[in-house]
C-alpha atoms as a PDB file:
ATOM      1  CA  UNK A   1       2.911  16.406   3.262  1.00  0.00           C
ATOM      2  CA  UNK A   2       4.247  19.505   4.311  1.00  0.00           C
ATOM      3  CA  UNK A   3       6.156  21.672   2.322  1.00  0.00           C
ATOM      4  CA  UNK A   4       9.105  24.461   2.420  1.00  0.00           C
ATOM      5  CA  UNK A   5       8.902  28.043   1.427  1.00  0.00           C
ATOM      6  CA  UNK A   6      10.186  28.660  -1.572  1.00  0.00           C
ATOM      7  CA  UNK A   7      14.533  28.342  -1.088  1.00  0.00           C
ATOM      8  CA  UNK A   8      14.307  27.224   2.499  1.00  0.00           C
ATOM      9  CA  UNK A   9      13.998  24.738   5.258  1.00  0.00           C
ATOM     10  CA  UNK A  10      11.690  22.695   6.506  1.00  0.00           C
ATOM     11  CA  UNK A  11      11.067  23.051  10.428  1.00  0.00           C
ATOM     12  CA  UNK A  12      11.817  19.880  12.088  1.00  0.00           C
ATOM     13  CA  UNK A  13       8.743  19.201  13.616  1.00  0.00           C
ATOM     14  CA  UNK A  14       7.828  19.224   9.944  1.00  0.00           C
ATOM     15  CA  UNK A  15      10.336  17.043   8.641  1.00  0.00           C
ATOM     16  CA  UNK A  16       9.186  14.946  11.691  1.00  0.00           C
ATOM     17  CA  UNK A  17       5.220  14.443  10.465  1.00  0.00           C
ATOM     18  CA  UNK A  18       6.516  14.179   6.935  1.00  0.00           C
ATOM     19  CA  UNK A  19       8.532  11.302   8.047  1.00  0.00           C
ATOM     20  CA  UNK A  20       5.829   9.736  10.082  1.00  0.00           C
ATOM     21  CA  UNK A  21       3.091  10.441   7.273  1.00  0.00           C
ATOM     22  CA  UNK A  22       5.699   8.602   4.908  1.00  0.00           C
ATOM     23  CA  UNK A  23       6.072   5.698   6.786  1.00  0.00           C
ATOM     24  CA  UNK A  24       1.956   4.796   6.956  1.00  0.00           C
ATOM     25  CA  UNK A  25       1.641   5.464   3.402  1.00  0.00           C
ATOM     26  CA  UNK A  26       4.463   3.003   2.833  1.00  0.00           C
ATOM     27  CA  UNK A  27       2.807   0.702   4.955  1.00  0.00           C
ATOM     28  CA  UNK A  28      -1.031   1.312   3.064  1.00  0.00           C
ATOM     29  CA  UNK A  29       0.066   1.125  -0.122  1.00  0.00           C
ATOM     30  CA  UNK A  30       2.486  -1.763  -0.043  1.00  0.00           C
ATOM     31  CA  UNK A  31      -0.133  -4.466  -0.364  1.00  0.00           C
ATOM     32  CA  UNK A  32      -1.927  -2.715  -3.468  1.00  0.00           C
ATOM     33  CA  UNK A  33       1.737  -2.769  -4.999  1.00  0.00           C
ATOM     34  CA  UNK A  34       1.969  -6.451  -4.484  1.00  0.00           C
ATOM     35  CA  UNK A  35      -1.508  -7.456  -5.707  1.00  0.00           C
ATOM     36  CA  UNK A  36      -1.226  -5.351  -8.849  1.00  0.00           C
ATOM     37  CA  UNK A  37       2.425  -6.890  -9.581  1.00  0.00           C
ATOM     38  CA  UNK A  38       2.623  -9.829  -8.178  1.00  0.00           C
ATOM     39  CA  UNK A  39      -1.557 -11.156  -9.115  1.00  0.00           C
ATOM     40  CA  UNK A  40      -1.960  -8.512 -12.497  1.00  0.00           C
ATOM     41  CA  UNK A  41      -4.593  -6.667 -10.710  1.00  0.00           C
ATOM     42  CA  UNK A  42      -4.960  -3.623 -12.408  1.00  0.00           C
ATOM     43  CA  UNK A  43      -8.137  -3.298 -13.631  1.00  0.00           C
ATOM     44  CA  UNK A  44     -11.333  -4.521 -12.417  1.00  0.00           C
ATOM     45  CA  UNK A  45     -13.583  -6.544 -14.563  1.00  0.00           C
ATOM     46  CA  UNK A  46     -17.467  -5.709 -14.163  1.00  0.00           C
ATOM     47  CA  UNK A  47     -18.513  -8.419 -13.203  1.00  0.00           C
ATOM     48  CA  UNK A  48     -20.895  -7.190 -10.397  1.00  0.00           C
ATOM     49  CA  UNK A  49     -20.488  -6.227  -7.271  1.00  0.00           C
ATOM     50  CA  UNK A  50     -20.744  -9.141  -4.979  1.00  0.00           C
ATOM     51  CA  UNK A  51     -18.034 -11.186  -7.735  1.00  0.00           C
ATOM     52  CA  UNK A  52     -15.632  -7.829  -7.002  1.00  0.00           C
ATOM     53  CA  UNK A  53     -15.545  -8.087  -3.854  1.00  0.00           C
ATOM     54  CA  UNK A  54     -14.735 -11.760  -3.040  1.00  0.00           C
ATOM     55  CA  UNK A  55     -12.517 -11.245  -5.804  1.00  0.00           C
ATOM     56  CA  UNK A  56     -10.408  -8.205  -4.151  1.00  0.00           C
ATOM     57  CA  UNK A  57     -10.838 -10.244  -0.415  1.00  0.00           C
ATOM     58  CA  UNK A  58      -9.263 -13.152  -1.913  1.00  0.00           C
ATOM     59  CA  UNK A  59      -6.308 -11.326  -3.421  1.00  0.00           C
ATOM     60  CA  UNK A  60      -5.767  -9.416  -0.146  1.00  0.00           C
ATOM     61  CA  UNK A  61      -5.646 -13.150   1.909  1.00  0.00           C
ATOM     62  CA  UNK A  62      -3.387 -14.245  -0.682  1.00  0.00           C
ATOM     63  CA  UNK A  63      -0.949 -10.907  -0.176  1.00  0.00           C
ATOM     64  CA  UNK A  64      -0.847 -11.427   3.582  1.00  0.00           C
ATOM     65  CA  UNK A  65       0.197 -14.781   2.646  1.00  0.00           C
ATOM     66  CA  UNK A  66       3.334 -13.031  -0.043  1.00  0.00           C
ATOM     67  CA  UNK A  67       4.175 -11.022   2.710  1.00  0.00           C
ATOM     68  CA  UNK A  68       4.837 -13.675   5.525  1.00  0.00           C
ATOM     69  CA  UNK A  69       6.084 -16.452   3.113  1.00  0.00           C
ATOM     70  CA  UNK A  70       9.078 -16.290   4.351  1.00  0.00           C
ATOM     71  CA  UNK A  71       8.314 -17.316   7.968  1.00  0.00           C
ATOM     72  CA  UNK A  72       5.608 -19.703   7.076  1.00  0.00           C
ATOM     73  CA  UNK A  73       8.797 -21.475   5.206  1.00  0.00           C
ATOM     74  CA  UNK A  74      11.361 -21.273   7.982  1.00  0.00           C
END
């Protein structure tokens, strides 16, 4: 992110790539948001590697799935 000087304004080309940098780290982090509230994934259990892994792929399937329930239902 881009910052202002010290007491004044951002340029708006500026503003402009803040904005746009904003909106794909809205769009990254929203399903890590979702699998640590909605499935309590907030810590990862050592279980190896391989176990992990399928683990975090089958959480991620399962957000896509959150995120379009509503037009899988209509």
């Amino acid at each position: 992110m881009r910052k202002a000087p010290k007491g004044g304004k951002l340029d708006p080309i500026d503003e402009k790539i803040n904005r746009i940098i904003a909106m794909v780290r809205a769009k990254v982090e929203h399903p890590f948001r979702v699998i640590k509230r909605q499935f309590g994934h907030v810590r990862t259990r050592y279980r190896g590697m391989a176990k992990n892994r399928a683990h975090l792929i089958t959480l991620f399937a399962l957000d896509n799935l959150f995120l379009v329930r509503r037009r899988l239902m209509a």
